[in-house]
PDB file of N, CA and C in Angstrom:
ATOM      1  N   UNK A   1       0.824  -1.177   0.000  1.00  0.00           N
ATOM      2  CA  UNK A   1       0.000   0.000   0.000  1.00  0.00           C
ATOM      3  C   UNK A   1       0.873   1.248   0.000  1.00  0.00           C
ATOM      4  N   UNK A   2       1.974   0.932   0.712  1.00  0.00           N
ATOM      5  CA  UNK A   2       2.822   2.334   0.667  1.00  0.00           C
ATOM      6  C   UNK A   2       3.379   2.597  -0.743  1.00  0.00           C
ATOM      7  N   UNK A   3       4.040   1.396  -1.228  1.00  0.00           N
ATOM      8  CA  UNK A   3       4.147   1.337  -2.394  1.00  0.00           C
ATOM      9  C   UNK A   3       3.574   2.321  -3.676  1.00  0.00           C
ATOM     10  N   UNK A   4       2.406   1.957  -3.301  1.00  0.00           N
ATOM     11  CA  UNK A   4       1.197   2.437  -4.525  1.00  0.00           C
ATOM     12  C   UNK A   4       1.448   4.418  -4.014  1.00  0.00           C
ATOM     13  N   UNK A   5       1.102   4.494  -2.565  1.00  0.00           N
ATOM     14  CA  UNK A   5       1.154   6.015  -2.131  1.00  0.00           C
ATOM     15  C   UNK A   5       2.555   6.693  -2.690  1.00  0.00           C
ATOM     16  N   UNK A   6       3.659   5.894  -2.724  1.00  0.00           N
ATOM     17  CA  UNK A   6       5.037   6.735  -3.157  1.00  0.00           C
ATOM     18  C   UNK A   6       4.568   6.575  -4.687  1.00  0.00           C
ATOM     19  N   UNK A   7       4.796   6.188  -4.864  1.00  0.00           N
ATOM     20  CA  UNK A   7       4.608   5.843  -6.789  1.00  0.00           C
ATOM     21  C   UNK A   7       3.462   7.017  -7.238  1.00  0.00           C
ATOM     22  N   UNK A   8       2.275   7.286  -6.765  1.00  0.00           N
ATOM     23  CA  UNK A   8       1.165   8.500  -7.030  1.00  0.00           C
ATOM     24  C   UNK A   8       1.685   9.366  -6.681  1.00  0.00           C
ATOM     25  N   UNK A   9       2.046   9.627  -5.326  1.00  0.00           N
ATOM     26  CA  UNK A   9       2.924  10.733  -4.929  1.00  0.00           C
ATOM     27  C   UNK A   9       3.977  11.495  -5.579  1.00  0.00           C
ATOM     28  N   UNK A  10       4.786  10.688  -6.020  1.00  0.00           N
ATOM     29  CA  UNK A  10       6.294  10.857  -7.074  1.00  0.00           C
ATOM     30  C   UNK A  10       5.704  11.626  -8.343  1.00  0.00           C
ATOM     31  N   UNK A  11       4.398  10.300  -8.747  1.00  0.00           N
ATOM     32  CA  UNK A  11       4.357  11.289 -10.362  1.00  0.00           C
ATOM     33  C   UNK A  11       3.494  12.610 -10.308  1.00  0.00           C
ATOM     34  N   UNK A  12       4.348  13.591 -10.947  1.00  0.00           N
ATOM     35  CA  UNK A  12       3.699  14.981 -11.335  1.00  0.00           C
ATOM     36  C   UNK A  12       2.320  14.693 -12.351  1.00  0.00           C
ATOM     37  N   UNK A  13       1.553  15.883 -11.829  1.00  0.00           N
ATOM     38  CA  UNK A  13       0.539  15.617 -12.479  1.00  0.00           C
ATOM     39  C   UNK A  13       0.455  16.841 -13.764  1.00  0.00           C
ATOM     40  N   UNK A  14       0.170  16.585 -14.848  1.00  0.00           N
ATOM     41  CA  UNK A  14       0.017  17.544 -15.879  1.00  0.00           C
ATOM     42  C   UNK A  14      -0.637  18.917 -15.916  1.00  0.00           C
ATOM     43  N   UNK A  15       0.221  19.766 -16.028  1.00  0.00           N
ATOM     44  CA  UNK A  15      -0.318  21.325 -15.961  1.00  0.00           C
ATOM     45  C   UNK A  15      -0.961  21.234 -17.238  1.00  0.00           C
ATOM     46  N   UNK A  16      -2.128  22.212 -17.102  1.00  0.00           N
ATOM     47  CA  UNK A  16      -2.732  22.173 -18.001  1.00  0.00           C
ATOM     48  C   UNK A  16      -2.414  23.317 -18.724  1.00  0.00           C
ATOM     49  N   UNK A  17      -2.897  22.503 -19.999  1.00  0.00           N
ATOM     50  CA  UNK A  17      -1.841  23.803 -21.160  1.00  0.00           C
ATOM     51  C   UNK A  17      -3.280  24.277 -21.894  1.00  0.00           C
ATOM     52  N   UNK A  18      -2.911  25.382 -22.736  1.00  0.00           N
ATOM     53  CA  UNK A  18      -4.171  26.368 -22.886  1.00  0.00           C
ATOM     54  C   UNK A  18      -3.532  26.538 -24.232  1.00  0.00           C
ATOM     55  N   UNK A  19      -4.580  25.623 -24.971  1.00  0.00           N
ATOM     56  CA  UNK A  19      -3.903  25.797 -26.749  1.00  0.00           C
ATOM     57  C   UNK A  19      -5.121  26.606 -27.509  1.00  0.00           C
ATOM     58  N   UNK A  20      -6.191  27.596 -26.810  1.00  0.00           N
ATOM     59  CA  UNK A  20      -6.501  28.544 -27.363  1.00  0.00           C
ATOM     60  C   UNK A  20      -6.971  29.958 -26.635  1.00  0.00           C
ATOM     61  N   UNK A  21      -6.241  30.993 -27.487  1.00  0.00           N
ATOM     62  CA  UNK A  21      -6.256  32.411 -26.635  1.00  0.00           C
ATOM     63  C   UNK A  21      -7.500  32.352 -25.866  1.00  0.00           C
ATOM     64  N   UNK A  22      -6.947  33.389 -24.663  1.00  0.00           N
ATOM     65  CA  UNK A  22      -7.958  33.784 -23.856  1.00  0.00           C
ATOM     66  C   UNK A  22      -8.940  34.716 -24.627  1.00  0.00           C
ATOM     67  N   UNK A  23      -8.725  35.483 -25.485  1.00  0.00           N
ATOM     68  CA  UNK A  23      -9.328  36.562 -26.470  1.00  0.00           C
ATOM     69  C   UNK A  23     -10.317  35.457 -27.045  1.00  0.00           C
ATOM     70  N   UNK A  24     -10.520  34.384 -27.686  1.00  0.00           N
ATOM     71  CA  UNK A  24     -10.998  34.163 -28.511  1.00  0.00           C
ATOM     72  C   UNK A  24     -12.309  33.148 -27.208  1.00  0.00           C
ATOM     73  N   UNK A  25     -12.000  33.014 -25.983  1.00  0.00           N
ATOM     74  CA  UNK A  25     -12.797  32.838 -25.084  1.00  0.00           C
ATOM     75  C   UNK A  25     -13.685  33.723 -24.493  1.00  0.00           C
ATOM     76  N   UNK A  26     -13.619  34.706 -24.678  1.00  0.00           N
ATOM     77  CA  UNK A  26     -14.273  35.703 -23.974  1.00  0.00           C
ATOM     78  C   UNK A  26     -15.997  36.030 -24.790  1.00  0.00           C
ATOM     79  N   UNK A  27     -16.840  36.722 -24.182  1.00  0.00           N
ATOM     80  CA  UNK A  27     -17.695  37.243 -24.690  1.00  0.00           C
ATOM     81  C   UNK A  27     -17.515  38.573 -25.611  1.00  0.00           C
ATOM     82  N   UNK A  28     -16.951  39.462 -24.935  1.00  0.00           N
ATOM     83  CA  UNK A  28     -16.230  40.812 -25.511  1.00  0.00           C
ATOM     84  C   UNK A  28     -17.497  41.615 -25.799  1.00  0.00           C
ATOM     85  N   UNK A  29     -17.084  42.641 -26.723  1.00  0.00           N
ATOM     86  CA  UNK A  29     -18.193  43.479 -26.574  1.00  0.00           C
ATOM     87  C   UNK A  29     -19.423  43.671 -27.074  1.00  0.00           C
ATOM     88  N   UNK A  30     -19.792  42.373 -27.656  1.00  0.00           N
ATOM     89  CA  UNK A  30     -20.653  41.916 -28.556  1.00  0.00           C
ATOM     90  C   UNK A  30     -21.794  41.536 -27.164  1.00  0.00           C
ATOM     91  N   UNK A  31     -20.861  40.091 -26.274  1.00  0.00           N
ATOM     92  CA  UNK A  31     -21.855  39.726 -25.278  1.00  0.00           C
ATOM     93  C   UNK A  31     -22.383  40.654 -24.245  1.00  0.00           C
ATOM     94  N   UNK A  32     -21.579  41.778 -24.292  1.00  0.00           N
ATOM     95  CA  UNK A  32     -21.569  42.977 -23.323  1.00  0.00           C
ATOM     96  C   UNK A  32     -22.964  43.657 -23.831  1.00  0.00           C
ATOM     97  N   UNK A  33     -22.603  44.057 -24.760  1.00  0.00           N
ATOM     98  CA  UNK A  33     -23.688  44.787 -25.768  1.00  0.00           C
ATOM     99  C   UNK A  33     -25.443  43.725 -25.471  1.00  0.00           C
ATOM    100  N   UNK A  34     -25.012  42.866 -25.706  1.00  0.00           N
ATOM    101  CA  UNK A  34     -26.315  41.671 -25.705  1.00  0.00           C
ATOM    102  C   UNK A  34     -26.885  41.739 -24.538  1.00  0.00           C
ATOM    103  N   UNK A  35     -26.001  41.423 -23.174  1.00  0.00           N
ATOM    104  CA  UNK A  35     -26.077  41.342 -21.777  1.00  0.00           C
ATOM    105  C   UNK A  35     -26.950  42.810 -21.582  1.00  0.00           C
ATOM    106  N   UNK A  36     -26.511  44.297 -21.689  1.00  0.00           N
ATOM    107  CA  UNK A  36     -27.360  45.253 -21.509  1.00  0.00           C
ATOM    108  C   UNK A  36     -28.815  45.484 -22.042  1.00  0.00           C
ATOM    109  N   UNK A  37     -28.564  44.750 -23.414  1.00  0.00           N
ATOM    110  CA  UNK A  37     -29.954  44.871 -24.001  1.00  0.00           C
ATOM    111  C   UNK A  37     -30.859  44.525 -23.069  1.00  0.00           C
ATOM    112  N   UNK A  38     -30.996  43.127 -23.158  1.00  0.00           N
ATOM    113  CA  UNK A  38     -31.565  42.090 -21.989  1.00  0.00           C
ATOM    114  C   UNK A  38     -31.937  42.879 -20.933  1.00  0.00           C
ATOM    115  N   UNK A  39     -31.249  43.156 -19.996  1.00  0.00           N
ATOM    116  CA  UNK A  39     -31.003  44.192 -18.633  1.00  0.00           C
ATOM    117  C   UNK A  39     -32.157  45.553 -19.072  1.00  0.00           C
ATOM    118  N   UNK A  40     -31.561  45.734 -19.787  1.00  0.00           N
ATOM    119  CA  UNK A  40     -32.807  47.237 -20.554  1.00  0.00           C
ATOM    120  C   UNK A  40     -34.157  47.215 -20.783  1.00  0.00           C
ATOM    121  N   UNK A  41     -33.999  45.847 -21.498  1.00  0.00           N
ATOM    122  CA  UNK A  41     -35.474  45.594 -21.976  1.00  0.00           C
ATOM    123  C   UNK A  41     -36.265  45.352 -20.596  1.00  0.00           C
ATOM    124  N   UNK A  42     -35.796  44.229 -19.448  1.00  0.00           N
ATOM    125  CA  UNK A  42     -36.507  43.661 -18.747  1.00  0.00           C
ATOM    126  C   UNK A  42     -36.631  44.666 -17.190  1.00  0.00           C
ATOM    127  N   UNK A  43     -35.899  45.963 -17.784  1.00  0.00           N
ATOM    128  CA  UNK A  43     -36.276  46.917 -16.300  1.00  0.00           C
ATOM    129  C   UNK A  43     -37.580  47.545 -17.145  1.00  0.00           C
ATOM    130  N   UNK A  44     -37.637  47.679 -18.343  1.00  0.00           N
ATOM    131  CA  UNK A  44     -38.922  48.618 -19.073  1.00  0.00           C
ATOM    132  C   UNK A  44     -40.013  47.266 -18.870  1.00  0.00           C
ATOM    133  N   UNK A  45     -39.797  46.323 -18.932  1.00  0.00           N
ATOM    134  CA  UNK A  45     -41.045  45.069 -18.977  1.00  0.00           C
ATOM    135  C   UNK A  45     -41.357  45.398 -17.624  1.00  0.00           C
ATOM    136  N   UNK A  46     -40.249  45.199 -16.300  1.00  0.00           N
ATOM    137  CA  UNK A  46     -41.219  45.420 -14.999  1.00  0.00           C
ATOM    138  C   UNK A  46     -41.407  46.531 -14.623  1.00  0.00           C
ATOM    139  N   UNK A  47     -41.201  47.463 -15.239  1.00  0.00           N
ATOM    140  CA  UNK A  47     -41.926  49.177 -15.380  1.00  0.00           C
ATOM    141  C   UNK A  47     -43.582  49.179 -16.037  1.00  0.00           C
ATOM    142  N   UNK A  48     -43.579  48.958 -16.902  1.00  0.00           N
ATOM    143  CA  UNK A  48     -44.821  48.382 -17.982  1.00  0.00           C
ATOM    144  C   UNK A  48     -45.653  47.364 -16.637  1.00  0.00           C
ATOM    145  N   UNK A  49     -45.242  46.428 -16.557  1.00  0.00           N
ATOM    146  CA  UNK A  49     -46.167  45.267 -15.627  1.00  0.00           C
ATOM    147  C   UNK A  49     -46.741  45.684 -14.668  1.00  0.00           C
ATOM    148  N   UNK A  50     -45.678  46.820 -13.580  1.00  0.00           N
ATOM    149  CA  UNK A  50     -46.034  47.436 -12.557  1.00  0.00           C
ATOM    150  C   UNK A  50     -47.381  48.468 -12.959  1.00  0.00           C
ATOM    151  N   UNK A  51     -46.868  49.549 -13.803  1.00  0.00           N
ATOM    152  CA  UNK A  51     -48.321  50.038 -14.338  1.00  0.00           C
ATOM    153  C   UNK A  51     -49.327  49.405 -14.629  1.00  0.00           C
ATOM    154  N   UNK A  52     -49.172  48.624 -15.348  1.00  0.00           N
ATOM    155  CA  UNK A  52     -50.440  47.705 -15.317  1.00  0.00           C
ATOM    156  C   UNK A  52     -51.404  47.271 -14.267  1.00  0.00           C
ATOM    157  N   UNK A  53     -50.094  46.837 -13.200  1.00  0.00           N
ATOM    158  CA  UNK A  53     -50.992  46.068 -12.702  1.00  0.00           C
ATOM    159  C   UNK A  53     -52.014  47.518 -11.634  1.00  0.00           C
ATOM    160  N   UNK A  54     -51.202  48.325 -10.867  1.00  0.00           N
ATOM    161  CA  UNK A  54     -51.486  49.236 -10.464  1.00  0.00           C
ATOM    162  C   UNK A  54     -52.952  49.915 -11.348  1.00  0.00           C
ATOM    163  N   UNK A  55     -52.969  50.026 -12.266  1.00  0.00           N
ATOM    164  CA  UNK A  55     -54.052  50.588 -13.055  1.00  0.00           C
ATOM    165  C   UNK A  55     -55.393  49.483 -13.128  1.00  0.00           C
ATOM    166  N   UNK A  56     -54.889  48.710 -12.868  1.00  0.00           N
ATOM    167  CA  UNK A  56     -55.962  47.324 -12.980  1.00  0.00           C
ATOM    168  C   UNK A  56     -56.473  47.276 -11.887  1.00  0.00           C
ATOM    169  N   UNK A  57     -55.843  47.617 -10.570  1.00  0.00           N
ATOM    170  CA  UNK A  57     -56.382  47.862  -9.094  1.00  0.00           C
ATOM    171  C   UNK A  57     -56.998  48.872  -8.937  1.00  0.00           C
ATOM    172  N   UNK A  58     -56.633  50.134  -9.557  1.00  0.00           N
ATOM    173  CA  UNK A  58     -57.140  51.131  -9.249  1.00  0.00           C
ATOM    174  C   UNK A  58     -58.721  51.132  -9.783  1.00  0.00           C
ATOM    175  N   UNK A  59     -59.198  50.612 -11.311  1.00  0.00           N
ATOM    176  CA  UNK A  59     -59.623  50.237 -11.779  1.00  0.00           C
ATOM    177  C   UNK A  59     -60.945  49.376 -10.966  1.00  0.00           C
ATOM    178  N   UNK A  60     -60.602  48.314 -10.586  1.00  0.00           N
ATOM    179  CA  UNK A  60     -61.348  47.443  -9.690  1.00  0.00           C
ATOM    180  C   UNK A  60     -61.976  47.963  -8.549  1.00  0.00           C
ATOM    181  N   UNK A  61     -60.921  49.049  -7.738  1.00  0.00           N
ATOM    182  CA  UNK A  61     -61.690  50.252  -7.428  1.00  0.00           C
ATOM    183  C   UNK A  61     -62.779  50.720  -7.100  1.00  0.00           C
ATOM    184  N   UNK A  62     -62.578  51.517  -7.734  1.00  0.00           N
ATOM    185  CA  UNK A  62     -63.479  52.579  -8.587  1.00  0.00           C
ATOM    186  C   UNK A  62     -64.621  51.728  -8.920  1.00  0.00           C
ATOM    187  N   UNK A  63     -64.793  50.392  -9.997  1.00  0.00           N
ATOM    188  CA  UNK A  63     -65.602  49.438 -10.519  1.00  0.00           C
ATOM    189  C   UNK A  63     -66.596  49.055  -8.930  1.00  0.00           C
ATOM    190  N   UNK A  64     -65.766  48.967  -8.022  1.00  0.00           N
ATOM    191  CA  UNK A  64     -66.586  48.005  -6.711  1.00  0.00           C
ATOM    192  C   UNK A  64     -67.519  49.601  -6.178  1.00  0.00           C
ATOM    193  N   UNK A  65     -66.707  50.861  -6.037  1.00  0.00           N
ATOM    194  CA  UNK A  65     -67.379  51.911  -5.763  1.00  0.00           C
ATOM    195  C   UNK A  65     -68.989  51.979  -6.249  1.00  0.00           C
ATOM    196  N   UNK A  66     -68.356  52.529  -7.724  1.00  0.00           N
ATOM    197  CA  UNK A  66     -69.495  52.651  -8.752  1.00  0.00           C
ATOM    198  C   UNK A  66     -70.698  51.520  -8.865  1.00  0.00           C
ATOM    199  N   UNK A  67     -70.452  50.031  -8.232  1.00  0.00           N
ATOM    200  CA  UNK A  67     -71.309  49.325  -7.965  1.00  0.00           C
ATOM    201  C   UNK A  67     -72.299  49.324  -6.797  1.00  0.00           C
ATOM    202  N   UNK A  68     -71.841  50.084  -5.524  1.00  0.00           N
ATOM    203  CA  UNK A  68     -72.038  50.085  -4.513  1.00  0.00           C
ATOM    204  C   UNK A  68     -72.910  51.197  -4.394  1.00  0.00           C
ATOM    205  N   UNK A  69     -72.639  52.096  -4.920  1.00  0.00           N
ATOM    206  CA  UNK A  69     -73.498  53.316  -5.189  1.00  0.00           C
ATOM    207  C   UNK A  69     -74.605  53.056  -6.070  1.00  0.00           C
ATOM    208  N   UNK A  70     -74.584  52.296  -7.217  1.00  0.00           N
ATOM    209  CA  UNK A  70     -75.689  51.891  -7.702  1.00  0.00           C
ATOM    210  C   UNK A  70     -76.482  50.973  -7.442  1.00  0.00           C
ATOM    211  N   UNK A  71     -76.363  50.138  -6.376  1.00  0.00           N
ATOM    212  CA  UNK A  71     -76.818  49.298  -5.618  1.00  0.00           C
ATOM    213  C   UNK A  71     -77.786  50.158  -4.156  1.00  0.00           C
ATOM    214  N   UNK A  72     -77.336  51.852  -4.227  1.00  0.00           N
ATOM    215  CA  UNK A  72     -77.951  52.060  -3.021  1.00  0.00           C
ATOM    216  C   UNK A  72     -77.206  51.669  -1.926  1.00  0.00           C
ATOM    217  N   UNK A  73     -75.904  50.947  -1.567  1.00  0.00           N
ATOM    218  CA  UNK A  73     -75.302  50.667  -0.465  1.00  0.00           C
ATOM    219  C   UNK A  73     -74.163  50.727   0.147  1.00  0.00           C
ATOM    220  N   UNK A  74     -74.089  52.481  -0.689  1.00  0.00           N
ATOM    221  CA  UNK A  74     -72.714  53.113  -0.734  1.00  0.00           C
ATOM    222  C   UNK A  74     -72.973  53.978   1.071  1.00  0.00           C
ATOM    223  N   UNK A  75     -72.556  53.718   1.986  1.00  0.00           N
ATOM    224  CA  UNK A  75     -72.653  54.932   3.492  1.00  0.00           C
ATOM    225  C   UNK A  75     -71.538  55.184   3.257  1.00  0.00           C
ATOM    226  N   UNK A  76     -70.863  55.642   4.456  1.00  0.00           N
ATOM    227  CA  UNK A  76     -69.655  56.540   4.417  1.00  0.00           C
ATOM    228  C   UNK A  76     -68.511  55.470   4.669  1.00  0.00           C
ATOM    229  N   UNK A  77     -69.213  54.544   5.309  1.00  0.00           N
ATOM    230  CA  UNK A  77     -67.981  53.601   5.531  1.00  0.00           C
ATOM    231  C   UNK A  77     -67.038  52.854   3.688  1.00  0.00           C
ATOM    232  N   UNK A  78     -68.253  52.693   3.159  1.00  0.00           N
ATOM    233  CA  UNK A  78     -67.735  52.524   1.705  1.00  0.00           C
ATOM    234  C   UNK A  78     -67.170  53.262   0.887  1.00  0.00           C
ATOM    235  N   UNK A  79     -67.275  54.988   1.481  1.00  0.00           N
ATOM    236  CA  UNK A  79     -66.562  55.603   0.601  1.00  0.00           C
ATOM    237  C   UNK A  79     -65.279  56.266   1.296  1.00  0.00           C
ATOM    238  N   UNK A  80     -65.001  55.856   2.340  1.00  0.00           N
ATOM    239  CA  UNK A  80     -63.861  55.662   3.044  1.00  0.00           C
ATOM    240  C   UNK A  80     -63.232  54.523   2.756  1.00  0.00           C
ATOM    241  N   UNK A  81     -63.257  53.741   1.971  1.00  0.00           N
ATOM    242  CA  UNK A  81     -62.770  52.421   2.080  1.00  0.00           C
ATOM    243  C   UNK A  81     -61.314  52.414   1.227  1.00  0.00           C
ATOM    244  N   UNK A  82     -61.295  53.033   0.164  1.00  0.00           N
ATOM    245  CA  UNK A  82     -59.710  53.559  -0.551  1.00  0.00           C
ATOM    246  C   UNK A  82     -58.832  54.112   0.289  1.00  0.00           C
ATOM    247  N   UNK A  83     -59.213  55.549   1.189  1.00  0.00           N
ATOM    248  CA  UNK A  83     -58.446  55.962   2.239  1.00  0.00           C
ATOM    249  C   UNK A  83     -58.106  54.808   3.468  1.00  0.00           C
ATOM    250  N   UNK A  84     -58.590  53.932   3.644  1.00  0.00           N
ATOM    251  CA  UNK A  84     -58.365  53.050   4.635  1.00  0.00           C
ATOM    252  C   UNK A  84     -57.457  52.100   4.478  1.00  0.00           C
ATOM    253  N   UNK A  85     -57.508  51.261   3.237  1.00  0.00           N
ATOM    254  CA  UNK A  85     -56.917  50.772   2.556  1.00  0.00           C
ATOM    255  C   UNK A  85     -55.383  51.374   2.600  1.00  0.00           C
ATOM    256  N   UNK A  86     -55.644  52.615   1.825  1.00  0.00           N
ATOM    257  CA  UNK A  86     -53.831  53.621   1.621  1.00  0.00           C
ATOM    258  C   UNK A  86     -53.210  53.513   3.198  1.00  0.00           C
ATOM    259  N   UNK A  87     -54.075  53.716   4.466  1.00  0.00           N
ATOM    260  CA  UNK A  87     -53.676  54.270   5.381  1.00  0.00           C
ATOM    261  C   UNK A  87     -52.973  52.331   6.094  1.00  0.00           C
ATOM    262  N   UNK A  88     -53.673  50.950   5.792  1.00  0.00           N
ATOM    263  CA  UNK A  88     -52.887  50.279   6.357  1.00  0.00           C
ATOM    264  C   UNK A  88     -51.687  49.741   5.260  1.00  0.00           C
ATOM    265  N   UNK A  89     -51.876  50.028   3.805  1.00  0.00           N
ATOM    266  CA  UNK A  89     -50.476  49.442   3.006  1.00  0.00           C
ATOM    267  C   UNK A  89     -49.649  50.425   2.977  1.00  0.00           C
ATOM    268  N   UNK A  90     -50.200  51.972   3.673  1.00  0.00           N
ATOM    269  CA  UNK A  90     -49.039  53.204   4.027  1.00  0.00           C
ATOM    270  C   UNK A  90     -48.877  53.811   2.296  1.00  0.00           C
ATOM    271  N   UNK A  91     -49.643  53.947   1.576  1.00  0.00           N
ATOM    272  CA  UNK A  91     -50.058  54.291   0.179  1.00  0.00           C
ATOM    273  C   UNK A  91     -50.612  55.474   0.640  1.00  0.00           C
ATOM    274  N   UNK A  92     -49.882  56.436  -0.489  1.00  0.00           N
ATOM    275  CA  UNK A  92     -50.236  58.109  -0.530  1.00  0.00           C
ATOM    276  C   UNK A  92     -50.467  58.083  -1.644  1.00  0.00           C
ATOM    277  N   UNK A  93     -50.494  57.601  -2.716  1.00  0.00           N
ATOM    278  CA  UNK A  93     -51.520  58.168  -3.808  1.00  0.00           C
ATOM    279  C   UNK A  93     -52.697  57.215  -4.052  1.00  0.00           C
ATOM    280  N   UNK A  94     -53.293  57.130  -2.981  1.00  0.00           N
ATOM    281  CA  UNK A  94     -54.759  56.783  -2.916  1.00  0.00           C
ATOM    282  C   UNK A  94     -56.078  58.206  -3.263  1.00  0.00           C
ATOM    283  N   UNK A  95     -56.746  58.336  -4.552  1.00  0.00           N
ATOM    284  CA  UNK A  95     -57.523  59.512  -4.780  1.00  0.00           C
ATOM    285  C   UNK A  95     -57.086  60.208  -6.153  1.00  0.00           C
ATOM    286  N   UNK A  96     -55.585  59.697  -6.390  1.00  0.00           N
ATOM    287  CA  UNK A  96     -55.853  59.688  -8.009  1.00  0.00           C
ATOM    288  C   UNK A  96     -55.850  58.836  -8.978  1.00  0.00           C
ATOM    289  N   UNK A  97     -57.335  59.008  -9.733  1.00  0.00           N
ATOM    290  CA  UNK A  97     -57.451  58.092 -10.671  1.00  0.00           C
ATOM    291  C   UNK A  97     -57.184  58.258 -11.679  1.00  0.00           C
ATOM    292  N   UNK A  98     -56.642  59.334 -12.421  1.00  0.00           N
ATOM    293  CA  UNK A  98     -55.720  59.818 -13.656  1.00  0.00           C
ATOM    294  C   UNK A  98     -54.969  58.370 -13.984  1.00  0.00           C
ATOM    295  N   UNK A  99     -55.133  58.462 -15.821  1.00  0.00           N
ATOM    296  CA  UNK A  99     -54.024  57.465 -15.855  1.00  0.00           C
ATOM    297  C   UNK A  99     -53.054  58.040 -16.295  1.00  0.00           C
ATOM    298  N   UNK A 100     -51.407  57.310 -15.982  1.00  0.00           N
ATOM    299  CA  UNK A 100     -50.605  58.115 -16.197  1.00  0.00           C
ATOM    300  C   UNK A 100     -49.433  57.248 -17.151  1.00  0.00           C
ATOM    301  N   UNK A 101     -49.188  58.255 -18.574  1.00  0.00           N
ATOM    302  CA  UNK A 101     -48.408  57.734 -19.432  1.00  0.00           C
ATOM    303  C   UNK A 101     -48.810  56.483 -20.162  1.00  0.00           C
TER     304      UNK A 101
END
């Protein structure tokens, strides 16, 4: 057994040799270029999504309001109900319904 341990031990093990440039490994400024696109596009996608979705709530809203009132069973507690809402998710632009951009 020792045998076998000197004999592994003794032989060097092969450095590894690098038979093509590091240049021709790289991404460079092509993948750079690609990499930002990507990055660009997908901060404007969750810019876009966020509006959306925000406008779709606000939306739903307004929709449950306008139902409630035409139902006759709008009191004050229902039309406090947006301000109440803002006041426990800590939301300050609760009251405009403008859409924006």
């Amino acid at each position: 057994m020792s045998t076998i341990t000197a004999v592994l031990a003794a032989t060097p093990s092969p450095s590894p040799t690098s038979t093509v440039p590091d240049v021709d490994v790289t991404p460079g400024v092509a993948g750079f270029i690609a990499i930002a696109l990507v990055a660009v596009v997908t901060i404007l996608l969750v810019i876009d999504m966020t509006r959306r979705i925000r406008r779709t709530r606000y939306r739903s809203e307004i929709r449950e309001r306008l139902e409630a009132e035409a139902n006759g069973t709008a009191d004050r507690a229902a039309t406090d109900e947006p301000e109440r809402r803002a006041a426990e998710d800590g939301r300050a632009d609760v009251g405009d319904d403008t859409e924006r951009g």
